[in-house]
Protein backbone atom coordinates (compact mmCIF):
# COMPACT_ATOMS: atom_id res chain seq x y z
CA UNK A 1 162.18 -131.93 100.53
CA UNK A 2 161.81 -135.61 101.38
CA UNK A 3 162.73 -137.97 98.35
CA UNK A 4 162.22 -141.74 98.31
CA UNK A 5 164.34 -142.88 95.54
CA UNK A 6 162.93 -146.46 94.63
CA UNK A 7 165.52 -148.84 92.11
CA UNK A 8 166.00 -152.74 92.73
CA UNK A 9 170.02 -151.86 91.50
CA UNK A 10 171.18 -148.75 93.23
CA UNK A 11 174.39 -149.38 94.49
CA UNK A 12 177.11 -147.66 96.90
CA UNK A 13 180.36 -147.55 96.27
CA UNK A 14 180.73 -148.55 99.59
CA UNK A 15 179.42 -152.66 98.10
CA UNK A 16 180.03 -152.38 94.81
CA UNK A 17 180.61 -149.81 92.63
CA UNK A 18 178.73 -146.90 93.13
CA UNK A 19 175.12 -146.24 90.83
CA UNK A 20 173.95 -142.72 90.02
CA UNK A 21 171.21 -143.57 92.62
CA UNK A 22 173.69 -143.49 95.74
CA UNK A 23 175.89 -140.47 94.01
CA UNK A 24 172.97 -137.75 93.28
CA UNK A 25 171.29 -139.34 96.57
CA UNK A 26 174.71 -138.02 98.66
CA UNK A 27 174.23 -134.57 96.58
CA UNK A 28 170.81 -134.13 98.04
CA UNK A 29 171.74 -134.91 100.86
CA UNK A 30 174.09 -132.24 101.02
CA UNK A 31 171.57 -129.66 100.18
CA UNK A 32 169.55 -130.21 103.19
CA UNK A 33 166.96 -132.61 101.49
CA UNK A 34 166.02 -135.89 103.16
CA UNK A 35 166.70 -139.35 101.02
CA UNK A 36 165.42 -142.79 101.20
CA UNK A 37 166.49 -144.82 99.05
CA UNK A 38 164.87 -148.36 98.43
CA UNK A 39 167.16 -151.36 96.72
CA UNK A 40 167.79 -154.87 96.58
CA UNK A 41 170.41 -157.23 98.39
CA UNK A 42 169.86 -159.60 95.03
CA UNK A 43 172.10 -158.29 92.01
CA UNK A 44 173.15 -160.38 88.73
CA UNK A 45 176.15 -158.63 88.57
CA UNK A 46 178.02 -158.80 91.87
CA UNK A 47 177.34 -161.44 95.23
CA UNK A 48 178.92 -158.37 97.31
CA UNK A 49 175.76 -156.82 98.88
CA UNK A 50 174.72 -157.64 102.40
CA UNK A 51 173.13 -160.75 103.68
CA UNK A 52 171.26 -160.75 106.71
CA UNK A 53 168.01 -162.53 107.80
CA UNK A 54 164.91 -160.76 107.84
CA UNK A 55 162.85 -159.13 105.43
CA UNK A 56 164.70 -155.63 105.51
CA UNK A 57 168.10 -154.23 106.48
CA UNK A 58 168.52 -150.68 107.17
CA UNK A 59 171.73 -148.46 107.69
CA UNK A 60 172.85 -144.78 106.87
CA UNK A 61 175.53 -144.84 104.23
CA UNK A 62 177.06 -141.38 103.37
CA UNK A 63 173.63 -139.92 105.27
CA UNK A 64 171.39 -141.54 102.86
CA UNK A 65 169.13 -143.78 104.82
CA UNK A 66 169.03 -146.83 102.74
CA UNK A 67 166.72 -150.04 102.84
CA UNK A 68 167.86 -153.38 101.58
CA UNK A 69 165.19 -155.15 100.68
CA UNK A 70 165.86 -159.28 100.91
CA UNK A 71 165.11 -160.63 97.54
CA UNK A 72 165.50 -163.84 95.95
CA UNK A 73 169.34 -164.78 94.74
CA UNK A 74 170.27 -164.36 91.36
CA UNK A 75 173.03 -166.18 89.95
CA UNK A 76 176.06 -164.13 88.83
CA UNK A 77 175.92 -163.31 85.30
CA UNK A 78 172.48 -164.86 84.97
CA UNK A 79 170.56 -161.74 83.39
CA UNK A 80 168.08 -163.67 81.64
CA UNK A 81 166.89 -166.31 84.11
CA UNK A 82 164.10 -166.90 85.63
CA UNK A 83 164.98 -166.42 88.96
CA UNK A 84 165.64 -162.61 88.31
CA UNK A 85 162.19 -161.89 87.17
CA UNK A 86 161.23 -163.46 90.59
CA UNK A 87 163.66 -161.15 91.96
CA UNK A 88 161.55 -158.71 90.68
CA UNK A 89 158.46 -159.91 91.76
CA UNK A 90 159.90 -160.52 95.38
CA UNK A 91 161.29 -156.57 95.51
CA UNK A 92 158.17 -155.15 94.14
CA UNK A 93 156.29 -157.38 97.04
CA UNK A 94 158.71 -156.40 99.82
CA UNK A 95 158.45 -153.24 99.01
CA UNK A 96 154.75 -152.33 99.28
CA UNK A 97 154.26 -154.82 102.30
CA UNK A 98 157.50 -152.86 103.97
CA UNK A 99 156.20 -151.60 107.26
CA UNK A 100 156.82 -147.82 106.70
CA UNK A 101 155.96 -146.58 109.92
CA UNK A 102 158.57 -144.48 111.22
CA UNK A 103 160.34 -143.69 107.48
CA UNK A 104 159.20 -140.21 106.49
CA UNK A 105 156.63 -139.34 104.22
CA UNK A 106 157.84 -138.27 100.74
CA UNK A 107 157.16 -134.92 98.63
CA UNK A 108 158.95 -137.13 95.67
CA UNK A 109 158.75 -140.51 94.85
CA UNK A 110 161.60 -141.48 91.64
CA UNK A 111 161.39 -145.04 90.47
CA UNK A 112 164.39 -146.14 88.49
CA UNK A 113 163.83 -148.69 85.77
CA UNK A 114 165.05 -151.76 86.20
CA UNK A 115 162.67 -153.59 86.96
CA UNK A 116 159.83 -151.43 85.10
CA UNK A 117 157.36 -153.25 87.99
CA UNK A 118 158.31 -150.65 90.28
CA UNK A 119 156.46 -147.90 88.25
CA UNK A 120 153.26 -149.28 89.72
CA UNK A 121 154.46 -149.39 93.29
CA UNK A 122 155.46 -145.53 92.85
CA UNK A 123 152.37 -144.76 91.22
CA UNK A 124 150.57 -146.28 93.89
CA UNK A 125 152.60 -144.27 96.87
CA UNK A 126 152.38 -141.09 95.14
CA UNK A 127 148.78 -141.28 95.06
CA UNK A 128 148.80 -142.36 98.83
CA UNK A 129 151.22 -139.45 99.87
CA UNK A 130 149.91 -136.96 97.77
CA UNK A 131 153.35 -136.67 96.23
CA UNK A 132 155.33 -136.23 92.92
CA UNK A 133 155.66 -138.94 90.68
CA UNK A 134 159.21 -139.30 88.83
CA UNK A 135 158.96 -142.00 86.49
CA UNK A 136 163.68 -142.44 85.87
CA UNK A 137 164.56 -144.49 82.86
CA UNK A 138 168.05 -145.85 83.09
CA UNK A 139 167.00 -148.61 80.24
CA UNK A 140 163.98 -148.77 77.81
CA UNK A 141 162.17 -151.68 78.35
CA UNK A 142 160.86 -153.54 77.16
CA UNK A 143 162.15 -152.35 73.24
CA UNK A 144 165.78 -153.44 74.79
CA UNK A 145 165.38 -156.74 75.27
CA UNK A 146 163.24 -157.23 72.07
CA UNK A 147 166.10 -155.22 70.25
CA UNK A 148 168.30 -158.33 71.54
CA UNK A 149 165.84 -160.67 70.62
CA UNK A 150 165.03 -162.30 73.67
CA UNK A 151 161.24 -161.90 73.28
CA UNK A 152 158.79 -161.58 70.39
CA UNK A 153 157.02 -157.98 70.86
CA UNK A 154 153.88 -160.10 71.13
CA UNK A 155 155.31 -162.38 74.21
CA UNK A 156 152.72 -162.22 77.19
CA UNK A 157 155.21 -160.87 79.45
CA UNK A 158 156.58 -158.12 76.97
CA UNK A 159 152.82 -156.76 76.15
CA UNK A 160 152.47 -156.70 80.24
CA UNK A 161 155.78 -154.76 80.61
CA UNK A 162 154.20 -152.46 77.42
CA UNK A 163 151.26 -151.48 79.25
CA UNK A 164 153.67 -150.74 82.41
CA UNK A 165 155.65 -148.70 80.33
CA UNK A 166 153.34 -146.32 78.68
CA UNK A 167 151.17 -146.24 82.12
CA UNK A 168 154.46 -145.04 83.80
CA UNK A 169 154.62 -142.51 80.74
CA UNK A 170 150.96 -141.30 81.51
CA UNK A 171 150.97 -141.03 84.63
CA UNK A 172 154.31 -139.55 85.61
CA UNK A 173 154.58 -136.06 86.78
CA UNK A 174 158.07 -135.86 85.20
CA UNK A 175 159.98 -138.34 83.01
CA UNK A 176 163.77 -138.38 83.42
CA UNK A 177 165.57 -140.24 80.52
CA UNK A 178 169.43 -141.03 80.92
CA UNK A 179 169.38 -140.91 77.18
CA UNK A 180 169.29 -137.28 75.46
CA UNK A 181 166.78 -137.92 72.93
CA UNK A 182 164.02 -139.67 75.42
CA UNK A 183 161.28 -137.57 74.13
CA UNK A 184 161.32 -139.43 70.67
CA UNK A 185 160.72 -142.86 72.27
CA UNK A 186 158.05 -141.40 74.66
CA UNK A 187 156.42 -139.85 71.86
CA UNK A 188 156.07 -142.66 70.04
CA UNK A 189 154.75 -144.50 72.97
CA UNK A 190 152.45 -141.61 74.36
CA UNK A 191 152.43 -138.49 72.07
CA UNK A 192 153.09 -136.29 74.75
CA UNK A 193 156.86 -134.97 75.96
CA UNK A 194 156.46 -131.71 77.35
CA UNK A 195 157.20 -133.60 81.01
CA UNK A 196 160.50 -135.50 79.09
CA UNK A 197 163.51 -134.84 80.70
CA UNK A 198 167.11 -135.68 80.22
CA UNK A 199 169.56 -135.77 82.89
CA UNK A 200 172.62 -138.17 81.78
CA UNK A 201 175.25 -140.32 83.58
CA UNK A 202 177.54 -138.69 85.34
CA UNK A 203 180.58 -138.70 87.10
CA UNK A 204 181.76 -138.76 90.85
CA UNK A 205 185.07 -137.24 90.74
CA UNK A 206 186.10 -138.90 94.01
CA UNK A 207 186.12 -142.19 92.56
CA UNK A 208 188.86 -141.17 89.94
CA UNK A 209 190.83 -140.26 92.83
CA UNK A 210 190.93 -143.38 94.40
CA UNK A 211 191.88 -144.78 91.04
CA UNK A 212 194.60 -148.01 91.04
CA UNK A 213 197.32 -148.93 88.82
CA UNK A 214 197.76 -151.98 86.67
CA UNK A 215 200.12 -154.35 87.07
CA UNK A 216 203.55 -154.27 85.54
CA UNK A 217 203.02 -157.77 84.70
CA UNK A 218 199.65 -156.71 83.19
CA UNK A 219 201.48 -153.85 81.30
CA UNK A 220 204.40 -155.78 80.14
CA UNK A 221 202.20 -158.28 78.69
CA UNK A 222 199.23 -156.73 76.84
CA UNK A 223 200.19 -152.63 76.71
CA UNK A 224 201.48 -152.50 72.70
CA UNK A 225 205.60 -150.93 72.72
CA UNK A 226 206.67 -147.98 70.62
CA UNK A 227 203.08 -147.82 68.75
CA UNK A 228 199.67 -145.16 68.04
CA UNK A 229 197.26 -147.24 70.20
CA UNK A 230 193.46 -147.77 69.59
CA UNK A 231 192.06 -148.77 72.85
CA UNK A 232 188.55 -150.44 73.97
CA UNK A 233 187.62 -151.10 77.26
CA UNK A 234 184.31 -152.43 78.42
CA UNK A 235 182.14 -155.35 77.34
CA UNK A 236 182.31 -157.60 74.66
CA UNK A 237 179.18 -158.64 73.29
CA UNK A 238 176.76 -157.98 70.19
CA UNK A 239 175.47 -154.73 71.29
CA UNK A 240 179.12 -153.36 71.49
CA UNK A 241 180.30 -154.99 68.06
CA UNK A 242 183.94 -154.83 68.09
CA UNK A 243 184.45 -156.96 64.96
CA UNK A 244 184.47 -153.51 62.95
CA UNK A 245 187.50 -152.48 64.81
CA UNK A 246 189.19 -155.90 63.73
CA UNK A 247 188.69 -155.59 60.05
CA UNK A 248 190.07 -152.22 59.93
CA UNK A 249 192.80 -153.10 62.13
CA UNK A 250 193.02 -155.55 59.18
CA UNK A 251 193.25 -152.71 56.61
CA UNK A 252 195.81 -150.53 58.81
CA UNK A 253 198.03 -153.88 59.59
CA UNK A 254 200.98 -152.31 57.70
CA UNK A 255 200.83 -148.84 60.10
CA UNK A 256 202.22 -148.41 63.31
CA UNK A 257 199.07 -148.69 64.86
CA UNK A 258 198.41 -150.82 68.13
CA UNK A 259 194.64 -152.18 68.40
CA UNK A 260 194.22 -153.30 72.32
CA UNK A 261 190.75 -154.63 73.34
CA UNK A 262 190.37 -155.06 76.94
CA UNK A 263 187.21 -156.83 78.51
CA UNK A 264 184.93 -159.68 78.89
CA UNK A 265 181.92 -161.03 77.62
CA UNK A 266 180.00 -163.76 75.26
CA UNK A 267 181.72 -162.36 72.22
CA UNK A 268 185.11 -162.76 73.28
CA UNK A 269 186.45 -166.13 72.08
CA UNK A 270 184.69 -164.81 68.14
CA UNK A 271 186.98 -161.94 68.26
CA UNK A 272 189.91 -164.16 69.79
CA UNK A 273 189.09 -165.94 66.67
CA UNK A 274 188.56 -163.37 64.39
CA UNK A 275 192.06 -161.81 65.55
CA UNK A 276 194.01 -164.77 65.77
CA UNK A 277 195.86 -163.96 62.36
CA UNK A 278 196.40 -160.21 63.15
CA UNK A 279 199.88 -159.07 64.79
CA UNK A 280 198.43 -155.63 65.60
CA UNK A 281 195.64 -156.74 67.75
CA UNK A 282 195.51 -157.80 71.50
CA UNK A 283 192.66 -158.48 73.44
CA UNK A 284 193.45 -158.80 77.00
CA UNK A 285 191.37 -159.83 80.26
CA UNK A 286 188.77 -157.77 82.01
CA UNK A 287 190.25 -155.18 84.51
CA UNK A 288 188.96 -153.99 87.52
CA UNK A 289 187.07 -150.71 87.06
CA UNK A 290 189.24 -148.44 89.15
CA UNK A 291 192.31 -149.83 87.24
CA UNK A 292 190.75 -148.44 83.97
CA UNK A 293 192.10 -145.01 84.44
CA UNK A 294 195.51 -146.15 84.41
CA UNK A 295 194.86 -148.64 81.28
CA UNK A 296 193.46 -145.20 79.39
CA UNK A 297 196.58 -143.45 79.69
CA UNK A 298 198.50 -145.95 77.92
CA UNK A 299 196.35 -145.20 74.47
CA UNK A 300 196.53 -142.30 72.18
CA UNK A 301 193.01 -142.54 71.28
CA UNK A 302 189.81 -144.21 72.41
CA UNK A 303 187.21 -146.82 70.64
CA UNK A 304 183.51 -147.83 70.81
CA UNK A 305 180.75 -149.43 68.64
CA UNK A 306 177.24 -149.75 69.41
CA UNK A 307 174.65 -151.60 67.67
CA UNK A 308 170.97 -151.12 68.31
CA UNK A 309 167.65 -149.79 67.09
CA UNK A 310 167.50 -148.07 70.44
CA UNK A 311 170.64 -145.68 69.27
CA UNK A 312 167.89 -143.18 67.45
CA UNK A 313 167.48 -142.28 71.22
CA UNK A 314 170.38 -141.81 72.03
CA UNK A 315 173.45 -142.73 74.34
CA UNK A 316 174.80 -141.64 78.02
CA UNK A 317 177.45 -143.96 78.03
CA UNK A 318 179.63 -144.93 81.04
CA UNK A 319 182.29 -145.65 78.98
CA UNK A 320 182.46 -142.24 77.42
CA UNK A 321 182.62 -140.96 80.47
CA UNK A 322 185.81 -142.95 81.61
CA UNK A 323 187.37 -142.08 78.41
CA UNK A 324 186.73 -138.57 78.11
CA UNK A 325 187.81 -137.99 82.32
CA UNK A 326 190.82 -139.69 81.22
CA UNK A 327 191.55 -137.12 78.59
CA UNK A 328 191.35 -138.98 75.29
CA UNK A 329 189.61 -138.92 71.68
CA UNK A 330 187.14 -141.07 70.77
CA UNK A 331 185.80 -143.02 67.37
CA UNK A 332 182.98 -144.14 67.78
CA UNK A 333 181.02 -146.23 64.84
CA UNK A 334 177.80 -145.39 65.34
CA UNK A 335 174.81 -144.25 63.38
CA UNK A 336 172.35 -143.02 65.81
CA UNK A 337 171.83 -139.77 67.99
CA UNK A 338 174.56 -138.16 68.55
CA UNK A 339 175.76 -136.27 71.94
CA UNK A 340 178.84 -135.76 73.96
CA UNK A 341 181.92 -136.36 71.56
CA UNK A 342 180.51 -133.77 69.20
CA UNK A 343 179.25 -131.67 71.53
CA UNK A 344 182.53 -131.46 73.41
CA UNK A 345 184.59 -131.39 69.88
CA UNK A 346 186.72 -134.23 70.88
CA UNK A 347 186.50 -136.99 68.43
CA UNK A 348 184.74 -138.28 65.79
CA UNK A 349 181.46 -140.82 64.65
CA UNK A 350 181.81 -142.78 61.54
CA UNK A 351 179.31 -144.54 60.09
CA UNK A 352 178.14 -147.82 61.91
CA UNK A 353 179.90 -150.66 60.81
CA UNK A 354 181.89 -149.38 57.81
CA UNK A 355 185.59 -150.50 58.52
CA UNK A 356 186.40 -148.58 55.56
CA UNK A 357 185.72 -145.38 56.66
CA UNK A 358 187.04 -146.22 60.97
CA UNK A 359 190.61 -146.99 58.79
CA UNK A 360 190.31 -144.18 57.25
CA UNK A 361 189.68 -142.20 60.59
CA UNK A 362 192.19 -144.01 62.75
CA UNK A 363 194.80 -143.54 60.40
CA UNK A 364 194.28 -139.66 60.10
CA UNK A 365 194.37 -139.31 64.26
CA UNK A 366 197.67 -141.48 64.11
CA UNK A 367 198.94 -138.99 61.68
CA UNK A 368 198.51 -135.66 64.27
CA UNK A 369 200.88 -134.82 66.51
CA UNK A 370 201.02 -135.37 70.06
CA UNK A 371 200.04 -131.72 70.84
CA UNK A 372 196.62 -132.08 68.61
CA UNK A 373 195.79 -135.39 70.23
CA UNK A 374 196.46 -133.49 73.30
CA UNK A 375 194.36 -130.75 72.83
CA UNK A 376 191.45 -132.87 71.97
CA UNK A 377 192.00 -134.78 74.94
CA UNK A 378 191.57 -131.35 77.02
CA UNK A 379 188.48 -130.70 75.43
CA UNK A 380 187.06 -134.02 76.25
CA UNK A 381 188.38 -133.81 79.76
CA UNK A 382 186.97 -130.22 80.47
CA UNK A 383 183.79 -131.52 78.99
CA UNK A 384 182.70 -134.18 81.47
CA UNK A 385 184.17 -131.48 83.92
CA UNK A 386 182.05 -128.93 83.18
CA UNK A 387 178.86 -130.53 82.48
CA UNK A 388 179.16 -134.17 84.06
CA UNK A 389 179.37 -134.06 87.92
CA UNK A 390 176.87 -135.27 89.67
CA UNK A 391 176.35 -132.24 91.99
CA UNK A 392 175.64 -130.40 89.08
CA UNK A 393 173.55 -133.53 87.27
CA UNK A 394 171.45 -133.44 91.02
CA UNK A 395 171.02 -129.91 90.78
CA UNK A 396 169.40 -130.33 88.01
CA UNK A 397 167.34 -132.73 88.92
CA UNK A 398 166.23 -130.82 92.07
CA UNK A 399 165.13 -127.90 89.77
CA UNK A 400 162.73 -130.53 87.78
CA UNK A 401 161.50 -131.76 91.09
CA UNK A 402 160.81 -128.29 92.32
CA UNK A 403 158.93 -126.87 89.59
């Protein structure tokens, strides 16, 4: 089977850090299936892709053949501006003007949201190849960025990105959601989800192994001594509301309970602020992402909060992931649908925002004994084993694609 998987930010590991694109791409691969895949040298999050002149730059990473497509620039950390929509515009454009002569036809075209634009470039080739049409959504758009309140639902742009949306719905011959409760949204959207699929993040277990350590500076300096510690790593903004964590390390500032926040992001110097008169409490810088491993096995248990009317459909989150692999609880306050830590019986969800009740929760984990904590920790770990790699995730996926 010949795949051609289409997403303006897959990734190797090889740049950057590897996207589920590259990782269930190599999996293919190994199963005797050709894949293309089709990205963007232009990323808001990293200025470590290639550059090169021309409209196209081609190489074989892994035995995926990949094309870089040479988009307009975005500005690191710029993920509203206005030169990333052209971005879009510009990959969409190189894309269908790419001369393809000479790149296999596909049985299966996959288009990866972000950018949603894409859908109608993979509608289009699907109908030109006589091929499957996989409509992959890593993010809903455009309800995310309304959510967030960057647009009014009645913005120009956001009704466009609407009708892209349900026309990808329609006229997909599958739907993959990262999210496990996808159908709901598409549903609402379509009334149809018999072609809704879920296959989730997963994990690449040969990136664990290449995992660093921290620093001993690093560890001397933020790592709590001699307590129970709460850990959060990731970002720190209003979709990951960490302010919940802070008021019940408020409540619990008499226990022997360390609170360590580790990250970056535009909500960082409010909970600097918000902490500031709380001894229990450290936030510390942003880590590299292979040192995270090392940063988990310094807590006893792990922490996150999400925020959103997009939780009803559910999470895949990276971060669980990392924590899980690394063998640890998690609380997480959160209200919507629920997956993973109850599935795998390793932690708990408390109601969103209700420090009250995350006290109450911490405090009862602090008050196990190592070997409980432990065991949970195996059960987390074993999950993400068992039902998280992405040769069994791509699998999957092939199985959809087959039918």
């Amino acid at each position: 089977m010949v795949i051609w998987y289409v997403s303006k930010y897959a990734s190797p590991q090889k740049y950057f850090f590897g996207t589920r694109h590259f990782y269930l791409a190599e999996e293919w691969v190994k199963t005797k299936n050709e894949v293309i895949v089709f990205t963007s040298n232009s990323n808001h999050l990293t200025d470590k892709l290639p550059v090169f002149k021309g409209s196209y730059f081609y190489e074989k990473i892994n035995k995926v053949k990949t094309y870089w497509l040479n988009t307009v620039k975005v500005p690191l950390g710029s993920s509203s501006s206005i030169k990333r929509l052209l971005s879009w515009f510009d990959f969409e454009r190189k894309f269908f003007f790419l001369n393809k002569k000479g790149i296999t036809s596909p049985d299966v075209i996959i288009v990866s949201s972000l950018s949603l634009l894409t859908v109608l470039n993979g509608y289009y080739f699907s109908k030109k190849y006589n091929c499957k049409f996989v409509f992959e959504v890593r993010d809903i758009w455009p309800l995310s960025v309304i959510e967030l309140g960057s647009f009014n639902k009645n913005h120009p742009f956001i009704l466009f990105l609407s009708w892209i949306e349900k026309f990808g719905y329609k006229n997909a011959d599958i739907i993959v959601g990262t999210m496990p409760n996808l159908k709901e949204h598409v549903e609402n959207v379509i009334g149809i989800t018999n072609k809704c699929h879920t296959i989730p993040q997963g994990y690449n277990p040969d990136f664990y192994k290449q995992q660093s350590k921290l620093d001993f500076d690093y560890i001397n300096k933020y790592i709590p001594k001699n307590k129970f510690i709460i850990a959060y790593a990731g970002t720190l903004n209003i979709n990951n509301p960490i302010s919940v964590l802070l008021e019940s390390a408020s409540i619990l500032r008499n226990e022997n309970i360390g609170f360590l926040i580790v990250g970056d992001g535009n909500n960082k110097e409010n909970l600097i602020e918000l902490s500031k008169d709380l001894p229990n409490v450290i936030i510390a810088p942003k880590i590299p992402k292979d040192k995270v491993n090392h940063l988990l096995s310094f807590s006893s248990i792990c922490f996150d909060s999400f925020s959103s009317e997009l939780a009803k459909f559910g999470l895949s989150r990276n971060k669980w992931i990392d924590y899980m692999y690394a063998g640890k609880p998690i609380i997480c306050s959160y209200s919507g649908f629920k997956s993973m830590i109850n599935e795998s019986n390793s932690g708990s969800f408390v109601e969103f925002n209700n420090s009250k009740l995350l006290a109450k929760e911490i405090l009862m984990y602090s008050r196990m004994n190592k070997e409980e904590i432990d065991e949970l920790g195996v059960k987390a770990n074993r999950f993400i084993v068992e039902n998280r790699s992405f040769k069994k995730l791509a699998r999957n996926y092939l199985d959809l694609m087959n039918v």
